[in-house]
N, C-alpha and C. Protein backbone atom coordinates (compact mmCIF):
# COMPACT_ATOMS: atom_id res chain seq x y z
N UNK A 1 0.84 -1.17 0.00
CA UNK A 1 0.00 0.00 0.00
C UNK A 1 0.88 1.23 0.00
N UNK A 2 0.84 2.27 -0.91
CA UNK A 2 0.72 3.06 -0.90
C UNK A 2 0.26 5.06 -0.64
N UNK A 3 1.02 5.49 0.22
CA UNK A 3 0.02 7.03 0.57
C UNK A 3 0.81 8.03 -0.31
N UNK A 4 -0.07 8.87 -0.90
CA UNK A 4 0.60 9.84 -1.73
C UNK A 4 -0.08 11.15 -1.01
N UNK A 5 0.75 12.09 -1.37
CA UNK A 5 0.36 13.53 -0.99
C UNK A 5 -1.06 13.86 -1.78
N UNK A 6 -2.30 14.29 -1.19
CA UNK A 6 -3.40 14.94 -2.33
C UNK A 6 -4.13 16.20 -1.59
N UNK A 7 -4.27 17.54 -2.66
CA UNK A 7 -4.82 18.53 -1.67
C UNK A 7 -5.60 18.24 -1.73
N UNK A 8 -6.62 18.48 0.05
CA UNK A 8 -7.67 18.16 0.36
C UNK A 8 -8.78 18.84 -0.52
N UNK A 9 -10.10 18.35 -0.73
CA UNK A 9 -10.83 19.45 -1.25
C UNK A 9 -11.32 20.75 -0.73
N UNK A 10 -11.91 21.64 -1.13
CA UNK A 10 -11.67 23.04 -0.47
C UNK A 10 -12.63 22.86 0.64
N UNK A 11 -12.27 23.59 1.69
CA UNK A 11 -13.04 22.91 3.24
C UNK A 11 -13.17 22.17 4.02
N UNK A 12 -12.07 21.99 3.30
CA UNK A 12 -11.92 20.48 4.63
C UNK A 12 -10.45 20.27 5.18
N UNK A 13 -9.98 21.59 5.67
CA UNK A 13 -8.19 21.24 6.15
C UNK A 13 -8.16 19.94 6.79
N UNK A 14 -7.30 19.61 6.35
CA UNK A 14 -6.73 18.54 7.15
C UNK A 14 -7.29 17.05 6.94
N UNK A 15 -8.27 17.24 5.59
CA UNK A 15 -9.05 15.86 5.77
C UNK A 15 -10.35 16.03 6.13
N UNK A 16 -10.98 16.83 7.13
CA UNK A 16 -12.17 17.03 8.32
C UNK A 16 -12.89 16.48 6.59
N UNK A 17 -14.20 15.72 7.31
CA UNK A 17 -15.52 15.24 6.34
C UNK A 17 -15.15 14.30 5.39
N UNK A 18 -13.75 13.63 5.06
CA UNK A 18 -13.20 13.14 4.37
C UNK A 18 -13.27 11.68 4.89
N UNK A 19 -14.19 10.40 4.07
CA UNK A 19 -13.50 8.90 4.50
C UNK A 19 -12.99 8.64 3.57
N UNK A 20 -11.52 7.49 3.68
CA UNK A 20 -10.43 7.17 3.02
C UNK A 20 -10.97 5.42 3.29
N UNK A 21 -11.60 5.28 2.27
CA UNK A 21 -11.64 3.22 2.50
C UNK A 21 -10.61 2.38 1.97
N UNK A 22 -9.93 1.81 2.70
CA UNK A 22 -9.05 0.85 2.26
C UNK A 22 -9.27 -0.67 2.49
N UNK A 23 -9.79 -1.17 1.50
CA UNK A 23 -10.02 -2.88 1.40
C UNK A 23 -8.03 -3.68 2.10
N UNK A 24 -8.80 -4.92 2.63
CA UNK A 24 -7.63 -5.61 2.87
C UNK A 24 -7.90 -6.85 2.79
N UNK A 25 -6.50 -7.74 3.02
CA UNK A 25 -6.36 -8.93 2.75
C UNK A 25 -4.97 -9.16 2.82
N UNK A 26 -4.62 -10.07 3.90
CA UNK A 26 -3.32 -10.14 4.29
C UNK A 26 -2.08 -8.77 4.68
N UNK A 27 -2.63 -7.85 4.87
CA UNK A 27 -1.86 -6.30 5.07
C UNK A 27 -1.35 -6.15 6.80
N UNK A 28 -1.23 -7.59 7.22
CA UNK A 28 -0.96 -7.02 8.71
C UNK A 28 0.46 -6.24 8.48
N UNK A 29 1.30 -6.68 7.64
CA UNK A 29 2.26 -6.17 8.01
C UNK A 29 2.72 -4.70 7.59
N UNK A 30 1.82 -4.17 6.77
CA UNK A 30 1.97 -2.76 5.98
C UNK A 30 0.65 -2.11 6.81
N UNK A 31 -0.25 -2.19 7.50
CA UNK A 31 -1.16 -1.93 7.89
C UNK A 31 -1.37 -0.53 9.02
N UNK A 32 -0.39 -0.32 9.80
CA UNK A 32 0.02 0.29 10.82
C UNK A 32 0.56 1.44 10.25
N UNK A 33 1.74 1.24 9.22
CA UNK A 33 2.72 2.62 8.48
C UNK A 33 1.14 3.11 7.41
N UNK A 34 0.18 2.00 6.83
CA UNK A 34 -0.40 2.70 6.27
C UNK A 34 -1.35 3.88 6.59
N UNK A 35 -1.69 3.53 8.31
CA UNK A 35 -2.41 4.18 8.97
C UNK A 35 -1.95 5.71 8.98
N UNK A 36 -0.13 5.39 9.42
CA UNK A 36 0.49 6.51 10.01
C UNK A 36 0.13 7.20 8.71
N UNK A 37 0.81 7.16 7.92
CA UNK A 37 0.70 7.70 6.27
C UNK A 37 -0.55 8.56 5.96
N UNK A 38 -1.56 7.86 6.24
CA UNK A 38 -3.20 8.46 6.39
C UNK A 38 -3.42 10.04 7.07
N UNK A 39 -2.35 9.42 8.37
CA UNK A 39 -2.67 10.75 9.79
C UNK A 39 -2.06 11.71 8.92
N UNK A 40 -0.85 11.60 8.19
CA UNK A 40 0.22 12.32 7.92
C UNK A 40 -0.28 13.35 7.44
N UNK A 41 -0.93 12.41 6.52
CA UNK A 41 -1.11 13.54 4.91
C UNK A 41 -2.89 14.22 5.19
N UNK A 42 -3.62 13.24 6.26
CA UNK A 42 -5.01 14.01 6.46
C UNK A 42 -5.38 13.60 7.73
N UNK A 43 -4.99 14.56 8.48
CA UNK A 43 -5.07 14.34 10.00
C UNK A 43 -6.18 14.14 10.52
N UNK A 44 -7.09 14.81 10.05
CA UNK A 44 -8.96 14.67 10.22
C UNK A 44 -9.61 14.17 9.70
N UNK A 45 -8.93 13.02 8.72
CA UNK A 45 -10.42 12.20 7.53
C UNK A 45 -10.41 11.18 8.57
N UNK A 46 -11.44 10.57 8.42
CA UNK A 46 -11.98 9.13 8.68
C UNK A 46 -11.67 7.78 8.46
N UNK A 47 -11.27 7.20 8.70
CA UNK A 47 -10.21 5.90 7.45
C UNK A 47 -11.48 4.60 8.06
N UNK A 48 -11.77 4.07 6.83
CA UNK A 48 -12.76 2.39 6.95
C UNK A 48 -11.92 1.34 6.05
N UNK A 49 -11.42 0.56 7.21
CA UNK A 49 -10.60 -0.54 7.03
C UNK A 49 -12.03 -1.61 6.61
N UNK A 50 -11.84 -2.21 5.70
CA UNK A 50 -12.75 -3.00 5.30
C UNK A 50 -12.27 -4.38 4.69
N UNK A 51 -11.64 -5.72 5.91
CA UNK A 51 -11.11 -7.08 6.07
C UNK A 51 -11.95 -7.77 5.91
N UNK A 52 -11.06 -8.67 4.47
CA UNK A 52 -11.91 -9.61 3.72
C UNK A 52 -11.43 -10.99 4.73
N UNK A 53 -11.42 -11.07 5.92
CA UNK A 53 -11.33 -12.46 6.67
C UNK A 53 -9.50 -13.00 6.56
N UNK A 54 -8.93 -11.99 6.78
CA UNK A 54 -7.23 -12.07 6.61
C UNK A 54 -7.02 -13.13 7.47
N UNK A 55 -6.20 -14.43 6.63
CA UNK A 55 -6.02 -15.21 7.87
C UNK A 55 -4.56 -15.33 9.00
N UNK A 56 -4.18 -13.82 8.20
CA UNK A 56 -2.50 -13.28 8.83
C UNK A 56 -3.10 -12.37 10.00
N UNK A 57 -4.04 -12.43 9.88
CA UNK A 57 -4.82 -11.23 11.66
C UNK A 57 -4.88 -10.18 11.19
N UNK A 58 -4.62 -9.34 9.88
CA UNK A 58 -5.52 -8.23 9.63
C UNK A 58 -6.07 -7.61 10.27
N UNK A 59 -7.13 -8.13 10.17
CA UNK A 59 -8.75 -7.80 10.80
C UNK A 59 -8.39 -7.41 12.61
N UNK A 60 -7.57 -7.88 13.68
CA UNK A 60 -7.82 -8.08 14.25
C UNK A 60 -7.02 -6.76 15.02
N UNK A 61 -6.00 -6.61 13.84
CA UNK A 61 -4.93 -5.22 13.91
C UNK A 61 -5.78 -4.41 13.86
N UNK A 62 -6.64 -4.16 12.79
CA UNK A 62 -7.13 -2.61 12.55
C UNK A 62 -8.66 -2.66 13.86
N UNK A 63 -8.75 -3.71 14.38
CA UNK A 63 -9.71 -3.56 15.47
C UNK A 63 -8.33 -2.81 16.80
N UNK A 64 -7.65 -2.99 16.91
CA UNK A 64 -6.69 -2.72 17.86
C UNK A 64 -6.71 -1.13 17.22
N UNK A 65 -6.23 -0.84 16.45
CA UNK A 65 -5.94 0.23 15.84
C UNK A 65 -7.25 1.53 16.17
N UNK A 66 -8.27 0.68 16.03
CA UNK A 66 -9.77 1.60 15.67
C UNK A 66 -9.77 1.71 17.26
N UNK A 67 -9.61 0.84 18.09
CA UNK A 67 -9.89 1.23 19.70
C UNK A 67 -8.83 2.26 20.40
N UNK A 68 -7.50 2.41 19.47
CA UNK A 68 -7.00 3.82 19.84
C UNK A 68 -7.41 5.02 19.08
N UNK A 69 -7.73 5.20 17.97
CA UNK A 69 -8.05 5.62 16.76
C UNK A 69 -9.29 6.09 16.67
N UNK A 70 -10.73 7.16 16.87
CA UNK A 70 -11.94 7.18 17.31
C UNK A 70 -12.10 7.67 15.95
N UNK A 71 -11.27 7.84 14.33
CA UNK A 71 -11.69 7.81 13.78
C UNK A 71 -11.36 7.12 12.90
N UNK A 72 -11.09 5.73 13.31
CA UNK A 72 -10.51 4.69 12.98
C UNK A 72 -11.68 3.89 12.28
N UNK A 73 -12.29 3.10 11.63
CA UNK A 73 -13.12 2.17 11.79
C UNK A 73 -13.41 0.86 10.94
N UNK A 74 -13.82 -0.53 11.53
CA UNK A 74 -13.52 -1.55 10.56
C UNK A 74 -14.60 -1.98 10.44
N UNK A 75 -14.67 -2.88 9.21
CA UNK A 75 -16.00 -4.12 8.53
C UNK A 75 -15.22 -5.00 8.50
N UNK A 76 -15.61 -5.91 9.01
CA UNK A 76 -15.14 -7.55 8.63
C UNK A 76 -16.63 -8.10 7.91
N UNK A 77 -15.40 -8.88 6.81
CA UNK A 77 -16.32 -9.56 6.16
C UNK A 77 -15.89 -10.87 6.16
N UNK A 78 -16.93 -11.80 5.68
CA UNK A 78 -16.96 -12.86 5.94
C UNK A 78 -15.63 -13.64 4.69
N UNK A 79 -15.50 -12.91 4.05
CA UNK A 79 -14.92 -13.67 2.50
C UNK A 79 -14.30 -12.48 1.70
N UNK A 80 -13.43 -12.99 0.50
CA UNK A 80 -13.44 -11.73 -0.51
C UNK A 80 -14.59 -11.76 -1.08
């Protein structure tokens, strides 16, 4: 995964009103820098982790993540 620099749209410094969805599947290990990356570049968007049943614990990271994180938030799904 990848974070690139993007200006926010007008009114929204920092991200504010902005969700960023990122699908997963096996990302425990890029999962955390991808977060940081997120804060970096939009300190106030919303990020929806959305785990297709990672059987590397994924899912279980970005639940850890979302309980420090209040604008953190995940879907687990059952499958891809």
């Amino acid at each position: 995964m990848t974070v690139r620099q993007v200006e926010p749209p007008l009114g929204s410094p920092g991200g504010a009103g902005l969700l960023v969805v990122t699908p997963t599947y096996n990302e425990r290990d890029n999962l955390s820098a991808f977060v940081a990356g997120i804060r970096e570049v939009l300190p106030l968007a919303e990020l929806l982790i959305v785990d297709d049943a990672s059987p590397d614990g994924t899912g279980e990271l970005a639940d850890r993540i979302a309980a420090r994180d209040a604008r953190v938030h995940c879907l687990h799904r059952a499958g891809k």
